[in-house]
N, C-alpha and C. Protein backbone atom coordinates (compact mmCIF):
# COMPACT_ATOMS: atom_id res chain seq x y z
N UNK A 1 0.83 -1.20 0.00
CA UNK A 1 0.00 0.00 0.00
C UNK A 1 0.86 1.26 0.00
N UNK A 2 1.68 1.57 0.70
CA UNK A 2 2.44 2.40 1.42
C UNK A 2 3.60 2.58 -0.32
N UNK A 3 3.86 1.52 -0.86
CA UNK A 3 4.72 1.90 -1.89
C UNK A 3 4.18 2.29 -3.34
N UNK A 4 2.67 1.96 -3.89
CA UNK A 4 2.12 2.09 -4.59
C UNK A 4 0.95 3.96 -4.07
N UNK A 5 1.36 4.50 -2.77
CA UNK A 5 0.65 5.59 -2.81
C UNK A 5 1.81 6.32 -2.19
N UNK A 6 2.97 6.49 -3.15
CA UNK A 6 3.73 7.00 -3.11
C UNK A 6 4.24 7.55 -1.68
N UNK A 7 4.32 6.70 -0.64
CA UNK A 7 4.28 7.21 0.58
C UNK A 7 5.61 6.47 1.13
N UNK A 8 6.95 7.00 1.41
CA UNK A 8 7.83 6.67 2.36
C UNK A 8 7.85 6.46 3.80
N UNK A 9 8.10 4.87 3.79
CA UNK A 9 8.01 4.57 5.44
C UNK A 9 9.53 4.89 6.01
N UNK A 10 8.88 4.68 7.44
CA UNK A 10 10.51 4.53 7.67
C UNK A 10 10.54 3.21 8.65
N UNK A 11 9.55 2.59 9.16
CA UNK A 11 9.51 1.06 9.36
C UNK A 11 8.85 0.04 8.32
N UNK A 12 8.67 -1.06 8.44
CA UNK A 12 7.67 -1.73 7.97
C UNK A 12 7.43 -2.62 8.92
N UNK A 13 6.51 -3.25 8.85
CA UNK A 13 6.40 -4.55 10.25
C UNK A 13 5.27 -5.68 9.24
N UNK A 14 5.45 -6.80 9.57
CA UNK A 14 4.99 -7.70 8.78
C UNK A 14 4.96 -9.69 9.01
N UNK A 15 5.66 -9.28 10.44
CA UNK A 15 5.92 -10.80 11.01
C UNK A 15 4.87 -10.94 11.89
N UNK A 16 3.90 -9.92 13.10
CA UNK A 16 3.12 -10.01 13.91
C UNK A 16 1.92 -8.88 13.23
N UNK A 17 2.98 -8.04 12.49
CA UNK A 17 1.30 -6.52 12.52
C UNK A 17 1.81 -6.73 10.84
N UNK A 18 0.50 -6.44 10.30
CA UNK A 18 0.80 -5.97 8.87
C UNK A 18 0.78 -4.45 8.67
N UNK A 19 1.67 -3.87 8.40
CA UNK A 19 1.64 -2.93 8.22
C UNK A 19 2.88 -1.90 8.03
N UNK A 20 3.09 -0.48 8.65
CA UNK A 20 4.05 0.47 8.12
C UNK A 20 4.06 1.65 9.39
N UNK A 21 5.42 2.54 9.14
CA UNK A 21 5.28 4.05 10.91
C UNK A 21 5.62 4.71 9.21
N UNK A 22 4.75 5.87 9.00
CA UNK A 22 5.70 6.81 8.31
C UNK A 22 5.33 8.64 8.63
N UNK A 23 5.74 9.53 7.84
CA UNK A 23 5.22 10.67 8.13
C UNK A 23 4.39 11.10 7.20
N UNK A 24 3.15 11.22 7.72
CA UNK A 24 1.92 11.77 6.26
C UNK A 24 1.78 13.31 6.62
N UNK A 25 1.46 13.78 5.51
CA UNK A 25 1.53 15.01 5.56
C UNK A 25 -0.49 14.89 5.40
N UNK A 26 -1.41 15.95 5.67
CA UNK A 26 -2.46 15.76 5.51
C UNK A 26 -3.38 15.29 4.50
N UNK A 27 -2.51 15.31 3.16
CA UNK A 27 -3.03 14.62 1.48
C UNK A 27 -2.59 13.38 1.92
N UNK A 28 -1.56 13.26 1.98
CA UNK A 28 -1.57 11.45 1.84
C UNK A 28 -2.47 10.76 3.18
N UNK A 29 -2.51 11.83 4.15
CA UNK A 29 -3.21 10.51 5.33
C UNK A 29 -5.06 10.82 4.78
N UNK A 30 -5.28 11.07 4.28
CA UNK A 30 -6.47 11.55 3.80
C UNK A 30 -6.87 10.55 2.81
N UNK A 31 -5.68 10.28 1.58
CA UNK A 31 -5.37 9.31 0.43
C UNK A 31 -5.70 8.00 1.04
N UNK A 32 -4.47 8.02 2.44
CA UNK A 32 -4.96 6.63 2.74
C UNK A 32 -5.98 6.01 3.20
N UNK A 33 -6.35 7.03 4.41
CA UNK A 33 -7.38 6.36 5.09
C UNK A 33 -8.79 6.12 3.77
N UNK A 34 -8.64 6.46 2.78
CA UNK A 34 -9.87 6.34 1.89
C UNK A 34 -9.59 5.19 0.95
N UNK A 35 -8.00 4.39 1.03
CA UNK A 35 -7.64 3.09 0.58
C UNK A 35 -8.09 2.06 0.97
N UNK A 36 -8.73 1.14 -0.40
CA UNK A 36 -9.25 -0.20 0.69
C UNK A 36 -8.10 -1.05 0.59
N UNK A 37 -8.57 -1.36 1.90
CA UNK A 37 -7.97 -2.68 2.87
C UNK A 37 -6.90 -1.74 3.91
N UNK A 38 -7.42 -0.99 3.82
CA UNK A 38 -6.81 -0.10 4.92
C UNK A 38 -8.04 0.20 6.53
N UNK A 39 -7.73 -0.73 7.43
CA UNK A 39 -8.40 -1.12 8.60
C UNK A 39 -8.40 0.43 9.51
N UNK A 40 -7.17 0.62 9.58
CA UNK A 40 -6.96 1.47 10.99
C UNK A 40 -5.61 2.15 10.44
N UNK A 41 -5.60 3.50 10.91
CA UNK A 41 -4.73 4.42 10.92
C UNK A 41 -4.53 4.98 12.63
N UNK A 42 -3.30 4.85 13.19
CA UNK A 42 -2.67 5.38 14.43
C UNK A 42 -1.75 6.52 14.19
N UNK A 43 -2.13 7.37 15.41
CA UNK A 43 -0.69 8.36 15.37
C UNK A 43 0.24 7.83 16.56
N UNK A 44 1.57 8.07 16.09
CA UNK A 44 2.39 7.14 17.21
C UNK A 44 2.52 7.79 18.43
N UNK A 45 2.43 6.87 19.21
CA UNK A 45 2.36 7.28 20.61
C UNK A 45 3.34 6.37 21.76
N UNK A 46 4.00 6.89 22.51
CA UNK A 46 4.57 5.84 23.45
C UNK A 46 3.90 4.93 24.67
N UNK A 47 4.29 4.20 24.72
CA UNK A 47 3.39 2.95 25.50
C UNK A 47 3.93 2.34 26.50
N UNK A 48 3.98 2.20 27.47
CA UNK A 48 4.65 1.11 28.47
C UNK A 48 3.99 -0.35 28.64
N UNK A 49 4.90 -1.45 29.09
CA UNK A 49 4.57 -2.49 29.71
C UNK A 49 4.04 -2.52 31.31
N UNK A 50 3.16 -3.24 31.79
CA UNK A 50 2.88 -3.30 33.00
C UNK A 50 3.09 -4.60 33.26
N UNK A 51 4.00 -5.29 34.37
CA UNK A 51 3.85 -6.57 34.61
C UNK A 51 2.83 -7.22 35.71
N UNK A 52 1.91 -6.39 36.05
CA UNK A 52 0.89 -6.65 36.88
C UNK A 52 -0.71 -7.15 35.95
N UNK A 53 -1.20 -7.61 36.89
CA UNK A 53 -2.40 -7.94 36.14
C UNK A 53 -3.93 -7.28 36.93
């Protein structure tokens, strides 16, 4: 997706998540989110582990 809408990643991930991290400028995240087979769009955010339950 990401290489056919002219969009430079700078990860890819593809062993657990399908998918890509890149920087959209407001046309392309607009482009994409209106691509099918495009589920979900995130903005990156940091996350911690908790080892409690």
């Amino acid at each position: 997706m990401a290489l056919t809408s002219g969009i430079k990643t700078m990860y890819r991930y593809g062993r657990v998540l399908n998918g890509f991290a890149a920087k959209l400028d407001s046309r392309k995240l607009a482009k994409l989110r209106g691509a099918p087979g495009v589920v979900r769009i995130e903005q990156d955010a940091v996350v911690h582990a908790d080892g409690t339950q």
